[in-house]
N, C-alpha and C. Protein backbone atom coordinates (compact mmCIF):
# COMPACT_ATOMS: atom_id res chain seq x y z
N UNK A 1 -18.55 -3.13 49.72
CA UNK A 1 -18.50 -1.67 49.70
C UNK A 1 -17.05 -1.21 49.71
N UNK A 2 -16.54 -0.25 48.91
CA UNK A 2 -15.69 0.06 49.07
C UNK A 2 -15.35 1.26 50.20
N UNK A 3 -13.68 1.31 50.44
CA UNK A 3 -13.87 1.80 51.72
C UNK A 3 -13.91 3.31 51.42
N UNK A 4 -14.00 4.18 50.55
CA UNK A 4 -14.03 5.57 50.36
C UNK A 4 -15.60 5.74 49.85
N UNK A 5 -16.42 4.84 49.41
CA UNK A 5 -18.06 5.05 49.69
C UNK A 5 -18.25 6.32 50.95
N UNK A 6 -18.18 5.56 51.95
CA UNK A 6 -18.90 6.35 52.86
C UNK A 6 -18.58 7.62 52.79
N UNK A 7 -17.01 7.66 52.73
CA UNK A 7 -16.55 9.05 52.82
C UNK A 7 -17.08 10.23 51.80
N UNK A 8 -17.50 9.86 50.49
CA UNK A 8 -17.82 10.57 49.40
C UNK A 8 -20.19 10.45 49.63
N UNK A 9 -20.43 9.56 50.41
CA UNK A 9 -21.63 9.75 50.85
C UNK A 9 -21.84 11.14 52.18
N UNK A 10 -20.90 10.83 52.46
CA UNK A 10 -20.69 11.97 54.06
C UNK A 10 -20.79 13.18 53.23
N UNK A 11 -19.33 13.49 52.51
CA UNK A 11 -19.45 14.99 51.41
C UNK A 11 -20.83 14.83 50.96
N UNK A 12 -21.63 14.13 50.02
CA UNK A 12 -22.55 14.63 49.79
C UNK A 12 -23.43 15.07 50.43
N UNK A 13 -23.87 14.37 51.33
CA UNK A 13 -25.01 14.77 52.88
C UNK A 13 -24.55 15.85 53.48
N UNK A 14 -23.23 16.39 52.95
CA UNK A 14 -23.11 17.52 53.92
C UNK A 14 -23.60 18.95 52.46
N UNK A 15 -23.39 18.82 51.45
CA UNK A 15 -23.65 19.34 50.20
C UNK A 15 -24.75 19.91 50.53
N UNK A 16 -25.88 18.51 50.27
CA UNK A 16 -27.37 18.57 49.94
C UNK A 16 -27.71 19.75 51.20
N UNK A 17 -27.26 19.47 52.37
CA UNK A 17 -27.34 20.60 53.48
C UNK A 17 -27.93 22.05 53.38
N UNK A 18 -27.00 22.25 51.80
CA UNK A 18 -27.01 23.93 51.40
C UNK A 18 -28.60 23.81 50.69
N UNK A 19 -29.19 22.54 50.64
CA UNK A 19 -30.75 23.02 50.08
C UNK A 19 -31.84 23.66 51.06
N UNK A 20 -31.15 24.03 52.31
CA UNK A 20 -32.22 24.36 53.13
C UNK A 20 -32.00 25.80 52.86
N UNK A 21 -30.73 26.30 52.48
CA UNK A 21 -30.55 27.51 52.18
C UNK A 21 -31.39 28.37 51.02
N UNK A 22 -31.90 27.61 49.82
CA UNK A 22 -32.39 28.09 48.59
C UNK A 22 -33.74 28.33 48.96
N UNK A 23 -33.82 30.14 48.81
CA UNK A 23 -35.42 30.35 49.20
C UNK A 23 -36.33 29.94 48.02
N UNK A 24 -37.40 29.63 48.08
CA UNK A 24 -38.52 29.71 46.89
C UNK A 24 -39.39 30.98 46.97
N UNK A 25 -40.19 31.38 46.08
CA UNK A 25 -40.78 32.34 45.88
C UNK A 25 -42.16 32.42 46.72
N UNK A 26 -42.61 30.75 46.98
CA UNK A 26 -43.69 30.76 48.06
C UNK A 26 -43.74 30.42 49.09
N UNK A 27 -44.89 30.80 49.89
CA UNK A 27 -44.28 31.39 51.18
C UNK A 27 -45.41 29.69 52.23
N UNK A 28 -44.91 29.55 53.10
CA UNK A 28 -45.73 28.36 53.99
C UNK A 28 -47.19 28.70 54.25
N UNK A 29 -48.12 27.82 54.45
CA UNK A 29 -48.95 27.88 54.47
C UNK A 29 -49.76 29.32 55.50
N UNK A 30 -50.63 29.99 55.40
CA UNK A 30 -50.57 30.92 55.88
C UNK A 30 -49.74 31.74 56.83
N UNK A 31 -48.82 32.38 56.34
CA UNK A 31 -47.16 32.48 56.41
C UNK A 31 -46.74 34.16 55.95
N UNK A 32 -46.14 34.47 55.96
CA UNK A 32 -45.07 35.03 55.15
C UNK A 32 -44.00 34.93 54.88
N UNK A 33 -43.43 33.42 55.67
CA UNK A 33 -41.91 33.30 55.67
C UNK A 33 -41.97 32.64 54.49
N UNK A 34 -41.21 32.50 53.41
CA UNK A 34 -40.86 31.87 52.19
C UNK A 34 -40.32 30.33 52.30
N UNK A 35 -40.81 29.83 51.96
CA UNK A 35 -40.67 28.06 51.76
C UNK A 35 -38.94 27.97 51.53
N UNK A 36 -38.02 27.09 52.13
CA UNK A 36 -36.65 26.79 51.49
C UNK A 36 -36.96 25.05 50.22
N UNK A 37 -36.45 25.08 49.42
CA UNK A 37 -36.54 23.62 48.95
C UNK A 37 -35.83 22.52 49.49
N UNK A 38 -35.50 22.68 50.77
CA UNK A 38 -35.29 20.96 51.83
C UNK A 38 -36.51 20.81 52.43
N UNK A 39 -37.64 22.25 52.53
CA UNK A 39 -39.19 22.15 53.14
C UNK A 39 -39.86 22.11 52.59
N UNK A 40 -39.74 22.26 51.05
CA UNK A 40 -40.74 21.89 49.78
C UNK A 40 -40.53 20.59 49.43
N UNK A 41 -38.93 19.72 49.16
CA UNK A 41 -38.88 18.22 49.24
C UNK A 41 -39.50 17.65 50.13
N UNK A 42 -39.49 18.00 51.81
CA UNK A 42 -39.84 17.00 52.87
C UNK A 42 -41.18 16.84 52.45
N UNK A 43 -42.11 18.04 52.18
CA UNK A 43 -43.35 18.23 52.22
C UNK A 43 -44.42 17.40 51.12
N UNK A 44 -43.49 17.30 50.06
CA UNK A 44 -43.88 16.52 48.83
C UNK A 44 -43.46 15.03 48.89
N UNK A 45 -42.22 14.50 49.79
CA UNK A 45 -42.47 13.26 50.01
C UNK A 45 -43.62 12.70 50.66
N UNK A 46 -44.22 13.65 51.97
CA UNK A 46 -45.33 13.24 53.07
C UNK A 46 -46.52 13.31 52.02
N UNK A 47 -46.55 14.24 50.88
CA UNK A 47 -47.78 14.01 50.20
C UNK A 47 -47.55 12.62 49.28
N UNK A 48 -46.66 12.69 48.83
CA UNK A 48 -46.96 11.36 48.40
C UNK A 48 -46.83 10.09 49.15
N UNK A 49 -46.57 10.21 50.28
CA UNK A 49 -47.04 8.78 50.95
C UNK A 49 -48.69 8.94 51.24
N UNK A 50 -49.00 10.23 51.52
CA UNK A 50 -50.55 10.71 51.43
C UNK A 50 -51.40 10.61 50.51
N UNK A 51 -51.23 10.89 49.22
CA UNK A 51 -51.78 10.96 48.49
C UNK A 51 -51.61 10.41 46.77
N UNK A 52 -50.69 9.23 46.94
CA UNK A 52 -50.63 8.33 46.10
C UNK A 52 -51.28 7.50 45.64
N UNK A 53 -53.01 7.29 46.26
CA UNK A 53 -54.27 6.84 45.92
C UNK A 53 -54.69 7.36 44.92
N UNK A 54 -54.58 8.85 44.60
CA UNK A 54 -55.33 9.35 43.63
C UNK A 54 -54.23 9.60 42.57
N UNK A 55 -53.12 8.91 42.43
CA UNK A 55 -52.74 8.47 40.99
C UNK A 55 -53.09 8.36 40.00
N UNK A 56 -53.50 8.50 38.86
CA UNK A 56 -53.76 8.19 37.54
C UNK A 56 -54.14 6.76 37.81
N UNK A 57 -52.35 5.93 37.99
CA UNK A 57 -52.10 4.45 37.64
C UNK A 57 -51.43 4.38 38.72
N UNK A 58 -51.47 3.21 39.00
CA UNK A 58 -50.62 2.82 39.96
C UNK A 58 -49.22 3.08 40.08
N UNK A 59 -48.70 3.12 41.33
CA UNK A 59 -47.33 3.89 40.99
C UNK A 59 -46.13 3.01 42.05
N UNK A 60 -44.65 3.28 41.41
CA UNK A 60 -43.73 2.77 42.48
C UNK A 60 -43.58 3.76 43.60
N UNK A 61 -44.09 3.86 44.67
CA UNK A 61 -44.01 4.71 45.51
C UNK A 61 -42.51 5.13 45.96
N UNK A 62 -41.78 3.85 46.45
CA UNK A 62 -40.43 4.72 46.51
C UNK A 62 -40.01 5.03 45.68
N UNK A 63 -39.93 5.09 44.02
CA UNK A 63 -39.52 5.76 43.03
C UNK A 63 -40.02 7.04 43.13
N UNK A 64 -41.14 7.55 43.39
CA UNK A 64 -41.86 9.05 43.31
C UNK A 64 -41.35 9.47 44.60
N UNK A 65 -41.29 9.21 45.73
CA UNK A 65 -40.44 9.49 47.13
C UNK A 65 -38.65 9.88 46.27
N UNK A 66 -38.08 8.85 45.82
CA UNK A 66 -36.84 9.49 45.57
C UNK A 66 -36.65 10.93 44.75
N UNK A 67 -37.63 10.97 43.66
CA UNK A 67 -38.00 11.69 42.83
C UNK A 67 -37.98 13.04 43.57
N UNK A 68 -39.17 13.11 44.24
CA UNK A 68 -39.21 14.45 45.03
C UNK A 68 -38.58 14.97 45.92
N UNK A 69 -37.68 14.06 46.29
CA UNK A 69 -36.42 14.19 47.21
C UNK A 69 -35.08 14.61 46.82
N UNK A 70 -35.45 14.16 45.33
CA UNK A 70 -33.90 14.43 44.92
C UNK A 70 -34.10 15.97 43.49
N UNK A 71 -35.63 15.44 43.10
CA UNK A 71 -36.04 17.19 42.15
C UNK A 71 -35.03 18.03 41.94
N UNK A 72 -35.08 18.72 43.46
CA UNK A 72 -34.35 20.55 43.24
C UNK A 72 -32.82 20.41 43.96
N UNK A 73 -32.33 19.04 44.15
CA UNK A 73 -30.88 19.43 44.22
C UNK A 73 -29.40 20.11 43.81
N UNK A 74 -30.36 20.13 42.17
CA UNK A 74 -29.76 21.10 41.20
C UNK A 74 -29.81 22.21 41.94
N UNK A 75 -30.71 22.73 42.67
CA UNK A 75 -30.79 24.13 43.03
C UNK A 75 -29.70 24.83 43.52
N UNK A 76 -29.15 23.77 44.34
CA UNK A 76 -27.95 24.23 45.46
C UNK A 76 -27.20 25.11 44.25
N UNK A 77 -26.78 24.61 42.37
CA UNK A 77 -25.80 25.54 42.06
C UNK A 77 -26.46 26.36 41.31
N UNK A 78 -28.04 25.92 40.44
CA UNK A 78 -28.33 26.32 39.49
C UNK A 78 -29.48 27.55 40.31
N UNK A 79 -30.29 27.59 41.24
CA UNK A 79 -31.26 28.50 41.96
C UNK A 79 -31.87 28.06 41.78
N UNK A 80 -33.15 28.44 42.76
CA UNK A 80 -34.65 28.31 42.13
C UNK A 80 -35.49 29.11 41.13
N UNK A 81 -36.02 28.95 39.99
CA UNK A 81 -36.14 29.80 39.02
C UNK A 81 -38.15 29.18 39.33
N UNK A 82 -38.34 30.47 39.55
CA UNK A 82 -39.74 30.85 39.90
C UNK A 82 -40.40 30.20 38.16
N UNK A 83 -41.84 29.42 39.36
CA UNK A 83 -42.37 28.47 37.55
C UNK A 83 -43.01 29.50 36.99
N UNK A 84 -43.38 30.47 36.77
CA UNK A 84 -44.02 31.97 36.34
C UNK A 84 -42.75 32.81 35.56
N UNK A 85 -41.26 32.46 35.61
CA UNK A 85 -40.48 33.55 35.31
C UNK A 85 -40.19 33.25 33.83
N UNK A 86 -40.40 34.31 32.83
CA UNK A 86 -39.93 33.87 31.77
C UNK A 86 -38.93 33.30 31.11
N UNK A 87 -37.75 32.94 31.71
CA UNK A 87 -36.30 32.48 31.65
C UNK A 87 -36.27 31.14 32.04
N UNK A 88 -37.58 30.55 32.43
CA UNK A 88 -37.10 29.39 33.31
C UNK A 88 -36.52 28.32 32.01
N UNK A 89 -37.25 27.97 30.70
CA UNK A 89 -36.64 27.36 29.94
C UNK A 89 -34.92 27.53 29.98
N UNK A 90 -34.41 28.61 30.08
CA UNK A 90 -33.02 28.40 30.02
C UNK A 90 -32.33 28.07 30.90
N UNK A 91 -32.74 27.40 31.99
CA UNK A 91 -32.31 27.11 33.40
C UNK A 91 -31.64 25.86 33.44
N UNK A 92 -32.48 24.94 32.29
CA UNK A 92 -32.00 23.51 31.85
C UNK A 92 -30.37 23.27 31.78
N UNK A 93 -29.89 24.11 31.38
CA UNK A 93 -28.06 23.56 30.85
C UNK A 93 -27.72 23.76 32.19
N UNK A 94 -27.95 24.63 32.93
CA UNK A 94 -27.17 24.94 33.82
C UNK A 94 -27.66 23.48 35.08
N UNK A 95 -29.07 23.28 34.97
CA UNK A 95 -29.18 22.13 36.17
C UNK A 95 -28.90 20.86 35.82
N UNK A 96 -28.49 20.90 34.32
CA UNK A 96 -27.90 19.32 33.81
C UNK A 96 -26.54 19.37 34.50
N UNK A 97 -25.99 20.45 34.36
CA UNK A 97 -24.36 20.52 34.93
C UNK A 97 -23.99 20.19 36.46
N UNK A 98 -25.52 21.15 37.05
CA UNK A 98 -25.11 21.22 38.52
C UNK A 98 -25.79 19.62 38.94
N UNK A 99 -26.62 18.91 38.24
CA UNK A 99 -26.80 17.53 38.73
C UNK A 99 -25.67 16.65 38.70
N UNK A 100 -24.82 17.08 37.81
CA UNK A 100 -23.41 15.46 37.10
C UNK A 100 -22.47 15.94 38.08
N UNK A 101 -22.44 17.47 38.72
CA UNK A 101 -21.47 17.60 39.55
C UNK A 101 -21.98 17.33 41.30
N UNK A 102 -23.13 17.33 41.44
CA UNK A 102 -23.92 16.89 43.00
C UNK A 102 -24.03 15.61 42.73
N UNK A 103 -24.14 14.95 41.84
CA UNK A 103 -24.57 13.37 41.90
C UNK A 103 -23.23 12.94 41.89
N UNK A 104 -22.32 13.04 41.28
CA UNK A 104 -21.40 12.97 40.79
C UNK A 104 -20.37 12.56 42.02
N UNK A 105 -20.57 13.94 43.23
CA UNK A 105 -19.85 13.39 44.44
C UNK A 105 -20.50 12.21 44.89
N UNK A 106 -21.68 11.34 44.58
CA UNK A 106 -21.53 10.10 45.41
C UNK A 106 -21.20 9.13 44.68
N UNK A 107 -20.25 7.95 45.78
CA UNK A 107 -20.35 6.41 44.59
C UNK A 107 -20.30 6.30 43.43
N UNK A 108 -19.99 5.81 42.37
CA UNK A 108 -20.44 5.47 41.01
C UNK A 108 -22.03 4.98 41.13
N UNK A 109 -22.39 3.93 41.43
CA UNK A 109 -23.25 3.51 41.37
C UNK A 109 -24.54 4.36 41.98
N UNK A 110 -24.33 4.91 42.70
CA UNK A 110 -25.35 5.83 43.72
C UNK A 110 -25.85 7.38 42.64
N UNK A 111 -24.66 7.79 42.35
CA UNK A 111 -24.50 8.74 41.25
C UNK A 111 -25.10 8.24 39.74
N UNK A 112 -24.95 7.54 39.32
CA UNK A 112 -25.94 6.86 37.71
C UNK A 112 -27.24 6.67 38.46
N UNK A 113 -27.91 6.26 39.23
CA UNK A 113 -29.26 5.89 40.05
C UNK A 113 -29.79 7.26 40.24
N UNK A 114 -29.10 8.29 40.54
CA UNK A 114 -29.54 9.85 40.91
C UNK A 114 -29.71 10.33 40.03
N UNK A 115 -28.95 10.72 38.89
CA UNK A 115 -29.04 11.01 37.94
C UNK A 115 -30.33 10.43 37.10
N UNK A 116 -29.72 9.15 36.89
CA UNK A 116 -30.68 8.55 36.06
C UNK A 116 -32.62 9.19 36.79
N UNK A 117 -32.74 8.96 37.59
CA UNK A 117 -34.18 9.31 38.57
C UNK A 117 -34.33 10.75 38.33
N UNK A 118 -33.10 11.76 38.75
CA UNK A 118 -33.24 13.24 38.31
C UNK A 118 -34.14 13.31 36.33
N UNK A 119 -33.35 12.72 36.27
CA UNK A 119 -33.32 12.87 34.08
C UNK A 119 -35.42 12.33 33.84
N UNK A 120 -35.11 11.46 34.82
CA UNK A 120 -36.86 10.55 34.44
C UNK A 120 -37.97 11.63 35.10
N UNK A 121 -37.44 12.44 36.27
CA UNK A 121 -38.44 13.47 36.89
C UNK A 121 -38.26 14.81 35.62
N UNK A 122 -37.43 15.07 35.12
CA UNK A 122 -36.81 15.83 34.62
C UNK A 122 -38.05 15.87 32.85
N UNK A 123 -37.94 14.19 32.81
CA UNK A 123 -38.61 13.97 31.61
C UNK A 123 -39.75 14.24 31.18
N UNK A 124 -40.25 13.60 32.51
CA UNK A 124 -42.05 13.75 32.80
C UNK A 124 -42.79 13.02 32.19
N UNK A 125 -42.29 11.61 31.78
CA UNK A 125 -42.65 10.79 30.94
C UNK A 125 -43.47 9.11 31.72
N UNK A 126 -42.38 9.02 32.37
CA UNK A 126 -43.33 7.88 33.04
C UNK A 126 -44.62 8.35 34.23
N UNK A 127 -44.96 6.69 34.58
CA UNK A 127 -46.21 7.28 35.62
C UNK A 127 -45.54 7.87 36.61
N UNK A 128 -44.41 7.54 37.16
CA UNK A 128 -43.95 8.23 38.16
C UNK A 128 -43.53 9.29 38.05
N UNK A 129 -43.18 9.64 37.31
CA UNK A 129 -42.86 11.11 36.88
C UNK A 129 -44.08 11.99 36.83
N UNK A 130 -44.83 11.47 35.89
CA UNK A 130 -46.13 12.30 35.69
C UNK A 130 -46.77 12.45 37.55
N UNK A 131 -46.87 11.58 38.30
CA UNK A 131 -47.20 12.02 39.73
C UNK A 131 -46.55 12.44 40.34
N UNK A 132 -45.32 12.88 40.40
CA UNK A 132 -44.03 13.41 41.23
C UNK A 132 -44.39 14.97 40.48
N UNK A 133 -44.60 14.95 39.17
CA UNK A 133 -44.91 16.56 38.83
C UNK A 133 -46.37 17.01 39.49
N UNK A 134 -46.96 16.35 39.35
CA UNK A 134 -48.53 16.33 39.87
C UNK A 134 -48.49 17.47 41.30
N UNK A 135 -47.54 16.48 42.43
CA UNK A 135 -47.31 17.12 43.79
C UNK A 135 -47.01 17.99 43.62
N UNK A 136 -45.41 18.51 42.93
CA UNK A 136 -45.05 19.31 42.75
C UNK A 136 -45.54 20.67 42.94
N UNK A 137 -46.65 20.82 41.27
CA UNK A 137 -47.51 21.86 41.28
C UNK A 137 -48.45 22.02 42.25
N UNK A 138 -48.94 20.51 42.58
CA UNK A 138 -49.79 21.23 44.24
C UNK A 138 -49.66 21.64 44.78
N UNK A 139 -48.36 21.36 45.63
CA UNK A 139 -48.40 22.14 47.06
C UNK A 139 -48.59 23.45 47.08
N UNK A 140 -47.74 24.15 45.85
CA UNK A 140 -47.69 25.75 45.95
C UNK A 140 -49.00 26.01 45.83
N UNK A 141 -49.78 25.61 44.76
CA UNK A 141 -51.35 25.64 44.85
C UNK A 141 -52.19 25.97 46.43
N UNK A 142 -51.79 25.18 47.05
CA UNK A 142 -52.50 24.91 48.28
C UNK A 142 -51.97 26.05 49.23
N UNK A 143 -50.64 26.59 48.35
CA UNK A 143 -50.04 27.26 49.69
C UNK A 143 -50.24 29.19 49.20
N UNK A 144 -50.70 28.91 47.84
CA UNK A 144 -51.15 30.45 47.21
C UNK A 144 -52.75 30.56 47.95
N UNK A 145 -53.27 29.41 47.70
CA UNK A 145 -54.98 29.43 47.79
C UNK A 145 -54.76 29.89 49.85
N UNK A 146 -53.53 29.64 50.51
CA UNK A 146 -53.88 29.38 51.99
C UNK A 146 -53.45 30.95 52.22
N UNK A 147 -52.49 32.06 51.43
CA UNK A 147 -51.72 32.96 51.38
C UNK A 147 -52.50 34.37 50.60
N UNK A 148 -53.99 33.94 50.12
CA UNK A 148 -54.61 34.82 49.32
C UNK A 148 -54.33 35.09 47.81
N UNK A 149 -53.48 34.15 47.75
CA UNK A 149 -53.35 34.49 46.07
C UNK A 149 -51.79 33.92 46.49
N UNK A 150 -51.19 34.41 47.06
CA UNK A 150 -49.78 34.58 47.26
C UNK A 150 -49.06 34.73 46.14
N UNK A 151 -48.22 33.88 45.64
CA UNK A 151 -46.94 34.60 44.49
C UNK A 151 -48.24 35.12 43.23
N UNK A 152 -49.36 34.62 43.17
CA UNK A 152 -49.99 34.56 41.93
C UNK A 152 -50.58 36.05 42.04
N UNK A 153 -50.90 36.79 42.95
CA UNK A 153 -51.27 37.88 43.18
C UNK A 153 -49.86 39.11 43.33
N UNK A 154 -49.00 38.18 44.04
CA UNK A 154 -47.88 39.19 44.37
C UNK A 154 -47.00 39.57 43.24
N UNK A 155 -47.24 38.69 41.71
CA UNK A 155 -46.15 38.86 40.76
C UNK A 155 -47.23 38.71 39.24
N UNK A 156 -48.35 39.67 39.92
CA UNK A 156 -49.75 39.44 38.54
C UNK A 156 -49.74 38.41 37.76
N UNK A 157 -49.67 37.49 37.97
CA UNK A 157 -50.04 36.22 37.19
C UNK A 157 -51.06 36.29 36.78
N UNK A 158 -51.26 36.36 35.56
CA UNK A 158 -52.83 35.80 35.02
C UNK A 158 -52.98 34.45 35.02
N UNK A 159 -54.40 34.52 35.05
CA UNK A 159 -55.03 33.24 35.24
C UNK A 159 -54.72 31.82 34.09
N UNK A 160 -54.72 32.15 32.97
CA UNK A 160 -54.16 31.88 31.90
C UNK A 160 -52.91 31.38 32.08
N UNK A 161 -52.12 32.08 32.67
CA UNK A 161 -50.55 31.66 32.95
C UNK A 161 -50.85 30.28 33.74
N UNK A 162 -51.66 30.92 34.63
CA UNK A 162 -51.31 29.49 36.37
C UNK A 162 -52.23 28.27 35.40
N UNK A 163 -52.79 28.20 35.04
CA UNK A 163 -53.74 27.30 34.65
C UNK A 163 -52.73 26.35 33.59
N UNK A 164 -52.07 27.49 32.31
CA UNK A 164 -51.00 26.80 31.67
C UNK A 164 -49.93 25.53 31.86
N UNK A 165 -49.49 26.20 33.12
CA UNK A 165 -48.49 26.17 34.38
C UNK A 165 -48.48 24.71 34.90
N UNK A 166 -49.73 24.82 35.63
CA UNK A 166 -50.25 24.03 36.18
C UNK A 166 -51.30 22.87 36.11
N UNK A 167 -51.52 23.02 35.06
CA UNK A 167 -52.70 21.29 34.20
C UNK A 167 -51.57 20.24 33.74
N UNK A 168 -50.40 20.42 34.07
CA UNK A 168 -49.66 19.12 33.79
C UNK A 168 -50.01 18.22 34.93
N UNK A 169 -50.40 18.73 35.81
CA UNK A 169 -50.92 17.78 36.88
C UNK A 169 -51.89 16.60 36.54
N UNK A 170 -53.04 17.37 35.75
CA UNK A 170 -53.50 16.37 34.76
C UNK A 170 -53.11 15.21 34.64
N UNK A 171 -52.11 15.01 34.02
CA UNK A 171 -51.40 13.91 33.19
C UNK A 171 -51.19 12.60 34.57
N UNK A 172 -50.92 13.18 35.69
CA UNK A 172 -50.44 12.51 37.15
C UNK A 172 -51.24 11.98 37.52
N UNK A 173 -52.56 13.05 38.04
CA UNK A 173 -53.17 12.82 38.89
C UNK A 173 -54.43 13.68 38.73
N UNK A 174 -55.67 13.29 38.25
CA UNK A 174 -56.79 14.35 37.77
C UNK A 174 -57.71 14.39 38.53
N UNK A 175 -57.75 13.44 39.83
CA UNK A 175 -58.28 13.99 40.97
C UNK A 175 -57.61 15.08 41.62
N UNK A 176 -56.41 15.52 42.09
CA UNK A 176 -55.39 16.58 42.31
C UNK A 176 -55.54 17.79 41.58
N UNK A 177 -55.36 17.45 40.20
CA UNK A 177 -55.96 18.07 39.33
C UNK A 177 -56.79 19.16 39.07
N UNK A 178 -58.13 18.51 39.55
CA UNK A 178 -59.18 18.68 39.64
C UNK A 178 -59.48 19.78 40.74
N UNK A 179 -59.04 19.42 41.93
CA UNK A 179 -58.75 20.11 43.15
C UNK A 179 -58.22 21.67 43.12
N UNK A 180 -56.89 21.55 42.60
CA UNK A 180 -56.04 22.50 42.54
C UNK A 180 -56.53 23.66 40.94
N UNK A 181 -57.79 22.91 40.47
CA UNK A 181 -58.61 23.65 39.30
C UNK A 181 -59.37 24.49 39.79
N UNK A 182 -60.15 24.07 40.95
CA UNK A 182 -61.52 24.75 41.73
C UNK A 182 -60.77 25.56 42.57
N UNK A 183 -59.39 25.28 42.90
CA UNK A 183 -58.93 26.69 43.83
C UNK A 183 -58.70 27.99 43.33
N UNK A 184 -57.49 27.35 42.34
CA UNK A 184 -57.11 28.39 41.04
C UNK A 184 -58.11 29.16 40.71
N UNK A 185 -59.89 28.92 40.23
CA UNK A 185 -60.85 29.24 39.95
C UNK A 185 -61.22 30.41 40.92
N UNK A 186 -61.32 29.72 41.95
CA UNK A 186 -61.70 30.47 43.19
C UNK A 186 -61.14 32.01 43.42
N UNK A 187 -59.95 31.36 43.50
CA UNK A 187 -58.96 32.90 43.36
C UNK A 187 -59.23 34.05 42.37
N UNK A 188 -59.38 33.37 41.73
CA UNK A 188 -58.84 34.35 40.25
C UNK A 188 -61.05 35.26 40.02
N UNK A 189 -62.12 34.05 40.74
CA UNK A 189 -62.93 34.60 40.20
C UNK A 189 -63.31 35.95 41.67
N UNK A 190 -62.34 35.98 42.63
CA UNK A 190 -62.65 37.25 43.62
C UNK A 190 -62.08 38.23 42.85
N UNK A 191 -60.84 37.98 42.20
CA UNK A 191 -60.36 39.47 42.30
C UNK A 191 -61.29 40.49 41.58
């Protein structure tokens, strides 16, 4: 190990810090306080040590753990861009930048491994990817269905939209899927 490793691991751990700061648009489980994304990462690692049975395919578990851990670190420069907002496609340049410059402060080697894992969640191409997006879209699911609708009511989402939105889960995990189909349903068939 070289001896300025640690020191450029320390800066980063103190970085990632500012992710407790970035609000999200949804709020904790019957709540009104708004989720930060260091409590949307923690929450999506515990599901996937939870709920990595209902995988598609079998999966590298600590690969989908790093995955969801490391997701929205972009956020710290780029924000959180609500999955409903029409702009979110253009959000991309800016979180390619803010990843090469957050990964970037650690290690060489630590930094290509982050990156590289950011780019593969990013892709949505492998199995792990496809289940790391899977969670993703759940939780908020679970946390609109626990909130009365929550952002999906509070920012008129049609049903159409969330359903759009949200069947990439599909691809992950179609027991999850499946789940987060009959809620969506649920909701949308009170109003």
């Amino acid at each position: 190990m070289q001896p300025d490793n640690l020191s450029k691991q320390l800066e980063f751990i103190k970085e990632i810090d500012k992710l407790k700061y970035i609000q999200r648009k949804t709020r904790l489980f019957n709540s009104d306080r708004n989720e930060n994304d260091a409590e949307h990462s923690w929450h999506l690692a515990l599901m996937a040590l939870v709920l990595a049975e209902h995988s598609n395919e079998e999966v590298d578990l600590l690969k989908v753990l790093k995955m969801v851990l490391i997701h929205d670190i972009v956020e710290i420069d780029a924000g959180d861009t609500f999955l409903f907002d029409a702009h979110r496609d253009s959000s991309k340049e800016t979180e390619q930048l803010a990843a090469k410059r957050i990964f970037g402060m650690l290690p060489e080697k630590q930094a290509d491994e982050f990156m590289a894992i950011w780019e593969e969640f990013e892709g949505g191409s492998t199995v792990e990817a496809k289940f790391a997006h899977s969670l993703d879209r759940l939780e908020p699911v679970l946390q609109n269905d626990s909130n009365q609708g929550g952002t999906w009511a509070e920012y008129n989402v049609p049903y159409e939209k969330v359903i759009g939105k949200v069947s990439v889960m599909d691809k992950g995990s179609s027991v999850l899927w499946g789940h987060a189909e009959k809620l969506i349903g649920s909701f949308y068939a009170e109003e």
